[in-house]
Protein backbone atom coordinates (compact mmCIF):
# COMPACT_ATOMS: atom_id res chain seq x y z
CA UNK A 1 50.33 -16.84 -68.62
CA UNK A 2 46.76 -16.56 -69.28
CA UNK A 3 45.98 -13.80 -66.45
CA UNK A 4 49.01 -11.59 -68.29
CA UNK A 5 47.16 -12.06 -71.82
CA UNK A 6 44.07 -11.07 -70.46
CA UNK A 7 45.46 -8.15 -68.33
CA UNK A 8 47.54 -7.39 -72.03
CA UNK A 9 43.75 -7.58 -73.79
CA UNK A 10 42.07 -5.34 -71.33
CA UNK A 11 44.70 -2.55 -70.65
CA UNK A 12 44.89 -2.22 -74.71
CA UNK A 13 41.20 -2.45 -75.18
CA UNK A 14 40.83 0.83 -72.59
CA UNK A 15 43.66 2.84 -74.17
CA UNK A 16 41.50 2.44 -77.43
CA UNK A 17 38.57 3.38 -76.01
CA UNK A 18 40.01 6.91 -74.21
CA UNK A 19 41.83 7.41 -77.61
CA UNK A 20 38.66 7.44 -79.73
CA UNK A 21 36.65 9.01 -77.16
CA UNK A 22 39.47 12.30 -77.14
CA UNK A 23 39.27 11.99 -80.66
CA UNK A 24 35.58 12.99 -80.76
CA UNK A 25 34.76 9.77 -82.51
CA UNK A 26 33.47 7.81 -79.40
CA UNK A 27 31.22 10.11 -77.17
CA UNK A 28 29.86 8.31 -73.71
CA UNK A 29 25.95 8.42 -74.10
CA UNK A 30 24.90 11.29 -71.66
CA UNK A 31 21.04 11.74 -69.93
CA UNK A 32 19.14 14.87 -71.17
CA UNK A 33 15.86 16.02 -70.13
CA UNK A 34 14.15 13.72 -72.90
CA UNK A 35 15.65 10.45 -71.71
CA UNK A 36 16.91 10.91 -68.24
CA UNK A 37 15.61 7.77 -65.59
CA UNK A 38 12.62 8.68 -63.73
CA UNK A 39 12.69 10.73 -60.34
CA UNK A 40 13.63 8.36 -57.33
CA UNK A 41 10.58 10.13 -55.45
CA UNK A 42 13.17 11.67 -53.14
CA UNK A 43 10.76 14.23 -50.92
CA UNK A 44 12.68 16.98 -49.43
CA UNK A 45 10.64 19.84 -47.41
CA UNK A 46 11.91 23.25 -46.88
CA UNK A 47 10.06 25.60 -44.51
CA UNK A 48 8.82 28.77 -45.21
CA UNK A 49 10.32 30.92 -42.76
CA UNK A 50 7.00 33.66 -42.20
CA UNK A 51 4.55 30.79 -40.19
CA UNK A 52 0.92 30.18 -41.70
CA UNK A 53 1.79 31.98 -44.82
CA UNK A 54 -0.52 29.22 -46.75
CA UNK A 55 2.12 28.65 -49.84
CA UNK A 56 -0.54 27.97 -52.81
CA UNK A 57 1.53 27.72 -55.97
CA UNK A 58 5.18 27.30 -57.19
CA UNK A 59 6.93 28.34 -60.12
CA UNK A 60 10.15 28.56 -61.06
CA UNK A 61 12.24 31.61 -62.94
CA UNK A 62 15.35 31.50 -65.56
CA UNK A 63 17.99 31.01 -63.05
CA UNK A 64 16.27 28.46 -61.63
CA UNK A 65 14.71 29.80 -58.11
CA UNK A 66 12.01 28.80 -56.42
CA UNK A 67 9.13 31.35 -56.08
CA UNK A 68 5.60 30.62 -54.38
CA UNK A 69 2.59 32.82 -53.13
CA UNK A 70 2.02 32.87 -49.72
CA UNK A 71 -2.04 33.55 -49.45
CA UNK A 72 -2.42 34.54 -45.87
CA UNK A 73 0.85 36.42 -45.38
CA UNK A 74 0.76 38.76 -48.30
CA UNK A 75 3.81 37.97 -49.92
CA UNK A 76 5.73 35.99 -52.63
CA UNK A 77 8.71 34.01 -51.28
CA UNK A 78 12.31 32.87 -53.54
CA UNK A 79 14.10 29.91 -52.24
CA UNK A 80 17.10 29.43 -53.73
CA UNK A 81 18.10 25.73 -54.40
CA UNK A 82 21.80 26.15 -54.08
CA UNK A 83 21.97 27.94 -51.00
CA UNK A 84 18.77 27.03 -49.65
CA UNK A 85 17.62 30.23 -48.68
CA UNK A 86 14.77 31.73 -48.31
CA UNK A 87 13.95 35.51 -49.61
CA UNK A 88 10.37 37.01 -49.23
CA UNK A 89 8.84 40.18 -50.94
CA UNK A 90 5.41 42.03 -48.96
CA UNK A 91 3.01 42.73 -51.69
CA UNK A 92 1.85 46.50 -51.79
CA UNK A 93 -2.10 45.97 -51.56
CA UNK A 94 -2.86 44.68 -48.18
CA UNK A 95 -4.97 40.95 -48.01
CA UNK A 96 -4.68 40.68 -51.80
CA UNK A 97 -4.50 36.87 -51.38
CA UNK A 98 -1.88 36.06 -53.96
CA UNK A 99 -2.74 32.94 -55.54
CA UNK A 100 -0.87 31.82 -58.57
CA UNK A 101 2.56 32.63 -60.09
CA UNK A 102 4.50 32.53 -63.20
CA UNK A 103 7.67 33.79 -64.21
CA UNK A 104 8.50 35.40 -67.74
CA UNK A 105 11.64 35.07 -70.02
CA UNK A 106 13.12 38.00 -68.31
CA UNK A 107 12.47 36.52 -64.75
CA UNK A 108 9.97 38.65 -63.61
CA UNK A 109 7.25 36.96 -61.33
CA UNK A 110 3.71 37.75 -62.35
CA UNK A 111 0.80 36.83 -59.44
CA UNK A 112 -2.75 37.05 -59.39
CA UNK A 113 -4.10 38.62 -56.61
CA UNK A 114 -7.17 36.45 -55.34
CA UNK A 115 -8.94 38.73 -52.91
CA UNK A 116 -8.61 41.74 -54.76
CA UNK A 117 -9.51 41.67 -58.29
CA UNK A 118 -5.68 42.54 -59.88
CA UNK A 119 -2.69 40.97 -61.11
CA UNK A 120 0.56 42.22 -60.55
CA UNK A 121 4.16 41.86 -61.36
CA UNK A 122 7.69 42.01 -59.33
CA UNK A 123 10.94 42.52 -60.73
CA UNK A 124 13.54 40.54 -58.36
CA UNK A 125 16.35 42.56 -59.39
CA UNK A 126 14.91 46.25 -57.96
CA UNK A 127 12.05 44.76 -55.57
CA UNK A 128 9.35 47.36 -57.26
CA UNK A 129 5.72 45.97 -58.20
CA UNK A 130 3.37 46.79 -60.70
CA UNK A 131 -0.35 45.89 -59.86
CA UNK A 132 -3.02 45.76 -62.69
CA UNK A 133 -6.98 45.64 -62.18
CA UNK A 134 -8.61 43.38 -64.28
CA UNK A 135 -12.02 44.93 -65.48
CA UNK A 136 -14.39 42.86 -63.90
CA UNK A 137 -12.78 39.38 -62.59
CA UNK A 138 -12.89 40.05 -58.65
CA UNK A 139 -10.90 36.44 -58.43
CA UNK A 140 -7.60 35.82 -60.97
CA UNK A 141 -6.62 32.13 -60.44
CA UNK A 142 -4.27 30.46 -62.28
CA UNK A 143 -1.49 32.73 -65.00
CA UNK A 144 0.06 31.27 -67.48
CA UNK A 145 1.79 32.69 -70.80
CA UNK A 146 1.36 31.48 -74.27
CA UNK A 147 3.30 31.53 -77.50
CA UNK A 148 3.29 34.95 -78.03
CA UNK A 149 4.34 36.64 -74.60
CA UNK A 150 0.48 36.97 -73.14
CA UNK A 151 -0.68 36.57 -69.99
CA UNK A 152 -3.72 34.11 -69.11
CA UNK A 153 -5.60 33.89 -66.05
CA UNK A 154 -8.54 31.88 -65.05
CA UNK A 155 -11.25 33.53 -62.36
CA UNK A 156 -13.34 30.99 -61.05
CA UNK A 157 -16.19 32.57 -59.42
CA UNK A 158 -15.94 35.28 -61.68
CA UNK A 159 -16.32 32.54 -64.50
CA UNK A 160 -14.33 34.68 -67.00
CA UNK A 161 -10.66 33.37 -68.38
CA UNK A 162 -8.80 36.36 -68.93
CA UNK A 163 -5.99 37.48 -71.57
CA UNK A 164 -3.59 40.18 -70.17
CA UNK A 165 -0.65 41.42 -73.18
CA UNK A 166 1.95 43.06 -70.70
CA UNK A 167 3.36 45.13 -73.83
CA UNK A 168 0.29 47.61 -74.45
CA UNK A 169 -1.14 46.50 -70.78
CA UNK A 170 -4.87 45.63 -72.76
CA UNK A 171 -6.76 43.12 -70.61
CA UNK A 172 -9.56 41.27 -71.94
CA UNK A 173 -12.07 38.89 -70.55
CA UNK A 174 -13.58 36.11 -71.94
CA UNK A 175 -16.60 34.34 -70.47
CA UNK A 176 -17.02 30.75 -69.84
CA UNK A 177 -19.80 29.47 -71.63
CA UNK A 178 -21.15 27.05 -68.83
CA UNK A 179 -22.48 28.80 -66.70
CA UNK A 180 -20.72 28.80 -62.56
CA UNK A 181 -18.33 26.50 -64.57
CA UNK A 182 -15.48 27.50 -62.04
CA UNK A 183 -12.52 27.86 -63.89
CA UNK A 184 -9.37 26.61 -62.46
CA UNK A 185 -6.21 25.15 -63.50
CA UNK A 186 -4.77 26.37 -67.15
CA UNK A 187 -2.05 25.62 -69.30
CA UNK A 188 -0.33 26.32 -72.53
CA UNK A 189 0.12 23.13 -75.35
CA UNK A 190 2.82 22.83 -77.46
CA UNK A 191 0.51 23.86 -80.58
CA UNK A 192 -0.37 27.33 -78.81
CA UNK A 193 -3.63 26.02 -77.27
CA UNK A 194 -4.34 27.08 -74.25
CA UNK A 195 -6.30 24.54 -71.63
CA UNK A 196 -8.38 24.63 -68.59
CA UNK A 197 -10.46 22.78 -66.26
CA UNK A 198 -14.22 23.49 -65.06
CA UNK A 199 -14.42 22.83 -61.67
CA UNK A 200 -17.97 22.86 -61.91
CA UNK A 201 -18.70 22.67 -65.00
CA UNK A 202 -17.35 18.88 -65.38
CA UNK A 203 -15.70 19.92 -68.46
CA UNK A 204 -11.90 20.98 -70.04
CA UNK A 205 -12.25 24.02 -72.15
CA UNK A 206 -9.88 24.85 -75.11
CA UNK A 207 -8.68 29.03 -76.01
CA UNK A 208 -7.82 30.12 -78.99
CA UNK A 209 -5.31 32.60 -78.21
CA UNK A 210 -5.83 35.31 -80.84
CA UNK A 211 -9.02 35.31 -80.62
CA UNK A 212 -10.05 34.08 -77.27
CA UNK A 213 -12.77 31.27 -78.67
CA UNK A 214 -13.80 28.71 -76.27
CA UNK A 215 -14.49 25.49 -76.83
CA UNK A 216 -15.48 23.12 -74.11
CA UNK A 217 -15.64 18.90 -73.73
CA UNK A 218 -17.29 17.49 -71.18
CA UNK A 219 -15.32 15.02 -69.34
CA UNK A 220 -16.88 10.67 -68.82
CA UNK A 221 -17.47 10.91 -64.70
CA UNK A 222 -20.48 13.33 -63.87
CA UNK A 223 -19.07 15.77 -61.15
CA UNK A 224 -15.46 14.44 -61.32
CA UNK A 225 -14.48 17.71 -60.31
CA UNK A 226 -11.36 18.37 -62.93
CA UNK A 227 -8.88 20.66 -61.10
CA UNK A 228 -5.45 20.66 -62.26
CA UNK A 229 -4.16 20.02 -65.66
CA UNK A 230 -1.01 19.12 -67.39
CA UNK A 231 -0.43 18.91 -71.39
CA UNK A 232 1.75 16.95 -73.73
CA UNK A 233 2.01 16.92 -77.44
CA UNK A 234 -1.02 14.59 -77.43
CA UNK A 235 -3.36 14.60 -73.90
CA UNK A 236 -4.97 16.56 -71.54
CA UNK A 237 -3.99 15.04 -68.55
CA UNK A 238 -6.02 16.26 -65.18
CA UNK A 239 -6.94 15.06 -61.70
CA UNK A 240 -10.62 15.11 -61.17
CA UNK A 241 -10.71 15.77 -57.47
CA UNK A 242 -14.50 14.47 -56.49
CA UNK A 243 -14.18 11.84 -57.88
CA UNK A 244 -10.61 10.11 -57.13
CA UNK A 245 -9.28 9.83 -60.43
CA UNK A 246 -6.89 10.33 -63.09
CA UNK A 247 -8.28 11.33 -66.21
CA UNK A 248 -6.75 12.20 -69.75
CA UNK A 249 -7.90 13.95 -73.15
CA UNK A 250 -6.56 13.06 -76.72
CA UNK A 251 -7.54 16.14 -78.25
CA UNK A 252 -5.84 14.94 -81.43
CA UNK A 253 -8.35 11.58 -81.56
CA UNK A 254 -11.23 13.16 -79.18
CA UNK A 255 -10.60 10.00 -76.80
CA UNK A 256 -11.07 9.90 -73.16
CA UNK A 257 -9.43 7.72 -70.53
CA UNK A 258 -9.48 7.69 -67.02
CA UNK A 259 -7.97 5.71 -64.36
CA UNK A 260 -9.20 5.29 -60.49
CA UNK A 261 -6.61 6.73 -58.24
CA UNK A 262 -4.90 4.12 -55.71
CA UNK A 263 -6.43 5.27 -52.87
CA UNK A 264 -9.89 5.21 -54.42
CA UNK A 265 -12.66 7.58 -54.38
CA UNK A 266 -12.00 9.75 -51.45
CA UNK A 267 -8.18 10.55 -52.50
CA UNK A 268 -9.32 13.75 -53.80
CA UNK A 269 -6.47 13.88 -56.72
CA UNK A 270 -5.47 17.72 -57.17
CA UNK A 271 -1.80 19.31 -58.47
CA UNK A 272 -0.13 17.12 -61.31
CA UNK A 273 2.97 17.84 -63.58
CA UNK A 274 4.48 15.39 -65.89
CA UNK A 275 8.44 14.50 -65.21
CA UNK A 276 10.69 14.64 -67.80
CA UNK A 277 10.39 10.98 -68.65
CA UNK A 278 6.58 11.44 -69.48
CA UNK A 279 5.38 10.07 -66.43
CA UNK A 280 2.62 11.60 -64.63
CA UNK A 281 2.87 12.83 -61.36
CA UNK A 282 0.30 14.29 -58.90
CA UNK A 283 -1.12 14.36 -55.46
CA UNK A 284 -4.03 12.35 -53.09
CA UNK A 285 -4.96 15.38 -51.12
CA UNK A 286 -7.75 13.07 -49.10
CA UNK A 287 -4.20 10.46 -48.69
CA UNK A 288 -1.29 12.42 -48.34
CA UNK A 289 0.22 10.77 -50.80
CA UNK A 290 1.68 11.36 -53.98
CA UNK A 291 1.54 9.26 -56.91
CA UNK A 292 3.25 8.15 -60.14
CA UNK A 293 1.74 7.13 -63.28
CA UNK A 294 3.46 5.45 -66.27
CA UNK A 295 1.25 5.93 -69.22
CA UNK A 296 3.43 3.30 -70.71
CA UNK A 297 2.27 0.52 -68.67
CA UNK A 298 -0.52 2.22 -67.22
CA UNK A 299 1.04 0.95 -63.52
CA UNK A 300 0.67 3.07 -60.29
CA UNK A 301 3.57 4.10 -57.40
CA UNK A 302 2.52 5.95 -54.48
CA UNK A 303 4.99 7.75 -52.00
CA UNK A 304 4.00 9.25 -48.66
CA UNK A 305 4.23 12.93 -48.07
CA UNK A 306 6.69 13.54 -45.30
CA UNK A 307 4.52 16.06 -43.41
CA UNK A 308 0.85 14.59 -42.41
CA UNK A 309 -2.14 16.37 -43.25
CA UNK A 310 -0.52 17.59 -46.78
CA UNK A 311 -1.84 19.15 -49.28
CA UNK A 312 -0.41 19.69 -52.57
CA UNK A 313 -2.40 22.45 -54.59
CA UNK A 314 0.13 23.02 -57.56
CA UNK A 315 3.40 21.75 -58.63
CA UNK A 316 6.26 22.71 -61.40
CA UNK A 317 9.03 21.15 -62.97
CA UNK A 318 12.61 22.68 -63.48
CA UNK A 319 15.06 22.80 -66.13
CA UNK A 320 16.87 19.98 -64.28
CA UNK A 321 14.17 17.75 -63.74
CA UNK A 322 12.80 18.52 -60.29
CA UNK A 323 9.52 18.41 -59.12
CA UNK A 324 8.57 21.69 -57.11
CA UNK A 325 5.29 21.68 -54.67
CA UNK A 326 3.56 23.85 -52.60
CA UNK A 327 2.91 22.21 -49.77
CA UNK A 328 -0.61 23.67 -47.34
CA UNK A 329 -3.03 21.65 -45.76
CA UNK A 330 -6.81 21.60 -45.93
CA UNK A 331 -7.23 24.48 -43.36
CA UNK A 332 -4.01 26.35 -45.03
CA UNK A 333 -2.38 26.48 -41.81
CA UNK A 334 -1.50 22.58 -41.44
CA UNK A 335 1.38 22.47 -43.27
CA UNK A 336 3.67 25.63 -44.36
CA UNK A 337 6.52 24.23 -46.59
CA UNK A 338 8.06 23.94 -50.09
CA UNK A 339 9.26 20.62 -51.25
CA UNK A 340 11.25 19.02 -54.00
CA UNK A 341 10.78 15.32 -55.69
CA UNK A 342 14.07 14.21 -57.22
């Protein structure tokens, strides 16, 4: 009698429950970007199907593709997710080393074009490329857009950042006040901002976009070597690749933090990204690892690369969540794959 109660409660307790949910006044909580559970550190490698091509940098368009530079071969490559498939584009100027990539709003990828001074852009839909010669700068780096549609680029032996507005095509450079600071890594903050390491110069510098002032703050750890860079609402976070750590900026308190990396001095810490739960993610270059920080509880989680002799040099996240890397190795031709964390 009392198993046909309870079966009675529980049948009548469900029907409720599907009732008010189609009624639209019970919804079942659903994960969004903000909230979702942190990746598994699921490592999947694709490989680039042109050998040696050195992929350097990912990025990632509107529909959600895959694009990355590959250095030595002279092309940008798509992968597409869904199909996993790989699509490949040969740049028009010959050895123009294409470093780092970006896609805009309308999914056009814009490269910088290492070995030859220029930047260019490729519209996916025709195949056509423009190419643009910066002034001076005979090594654009790193692009990134801010707020208002502009192109950045960092030139690191050059030691000029550079603003690029693709609607009147001006290009202006801006030099680094510390001198061979090396410019590397850059990105855009959510107040406008933009960031960017000094390789050399042991220091993050700050843009103001409009009118290209630089400010610069040197980092705790002489000749920590700050690559890569990520950017929140609050920090700076970077890798400082001599000397094995994680470090971070509150440029709202001017407060510095930094944290040795688990595999200690000689893990040579370089691409990082944050996941959509706020961790920080990056990679040991010197390990072949990468790693997992909660700035929550300030813990560590490492997770070997699948391929040995890795080495990670940028990374992006998606609109779903997904880590994308760019996977070398320290000669360029150890390793030639693109990966995924999920």
């Amino acid at each position: 009698m009392r198993n046909s109660a309870n079966f009675l409660f529980w049948t009548l307790l469900l029907a409720l429950v599907l009732a008010l949910s189609a009624s639209g006044r019970l919804v079942p909580p659903t994960l969004d970007q903000g909230t979702q559970a942190g990746l598994a550190g699921r490592i999947t490698e694709y490989v680039i199907p042109t050998p040696e091509s050195l992929p350097h940098d990912p990025a990632v368009d509107p529909q959600g593709r895959v694009w990355y530079t590959g250095q030595r071969a002279n092309t940008l490559g798509m992968f597409d997710p869904e199909q996993e498939k790989f699509t490949e584009f040969s740049i028009p100027t010959p050895d123009s080393g294409p470093h780092g990539l970006v896609a805009d709003a309308d999914g056009n990828i814009w490269f910088t074009e290492n070995w030859k001074g220029k930047i260019g852009v490729l519209n996916p839909t025709t195949g056509k490329f423009r190419e643009f010669p910066a002034p001076t700068a005979k090594d654009p780096h790193t692009p990134i857009f801010d707020h208002q549609g502009r192109l950045w680029f960092t030139a690191q032996r050059s030691n000029l950042v550079v603003r690029f507005d693709p609607k009147t095509e001006d290009m202006t450079e801006y030099s680094v006040p510390t001198e061979n600071a090396r410019p590397y890594g850059i990105v855009t903050a959510p107040d406008g901002m933009v960031w960017f390491c000094e390789l050399n110069g042991n220091k993050l510098g700050r843009i103001e976009p409009d009118t290209g002032a630089i400010t610069e703050f040197t980092t705790p750890t002489p000749n920590s070597g700050p690559r890569r860079l990520a950017v929140d609402s609050q920090y700076v976070w970077f890798t400082e690749n001599r000397a094995g750590k994680l470090g971070r900026y509150d440029y709202r308190s001017d407060k510095w933090k930094e944290w040795d990396s688990p595999s200690g001095p000689g893990s040579r810490p370089y691409g990082i990204a944050l996941s959509a739960d706020g961790a920080v993610w990056y990679n040991e270059a010197g390990a072949n690892k990468m790693v997992r920080f909660d700035p929550q509880t300030e813990e560590f989680k490492t997770f070997p690369l699948p391929s040995p002799r890795s080495v990670v040099r940028h990374m992006v996240r998606d609109s779903k969540g997904t880590l994308w890397l760019a996977v070398s190795g320290p000669r360029g031709i150890d390793n030639n794959q693109i990966a995924r964390i999920d």
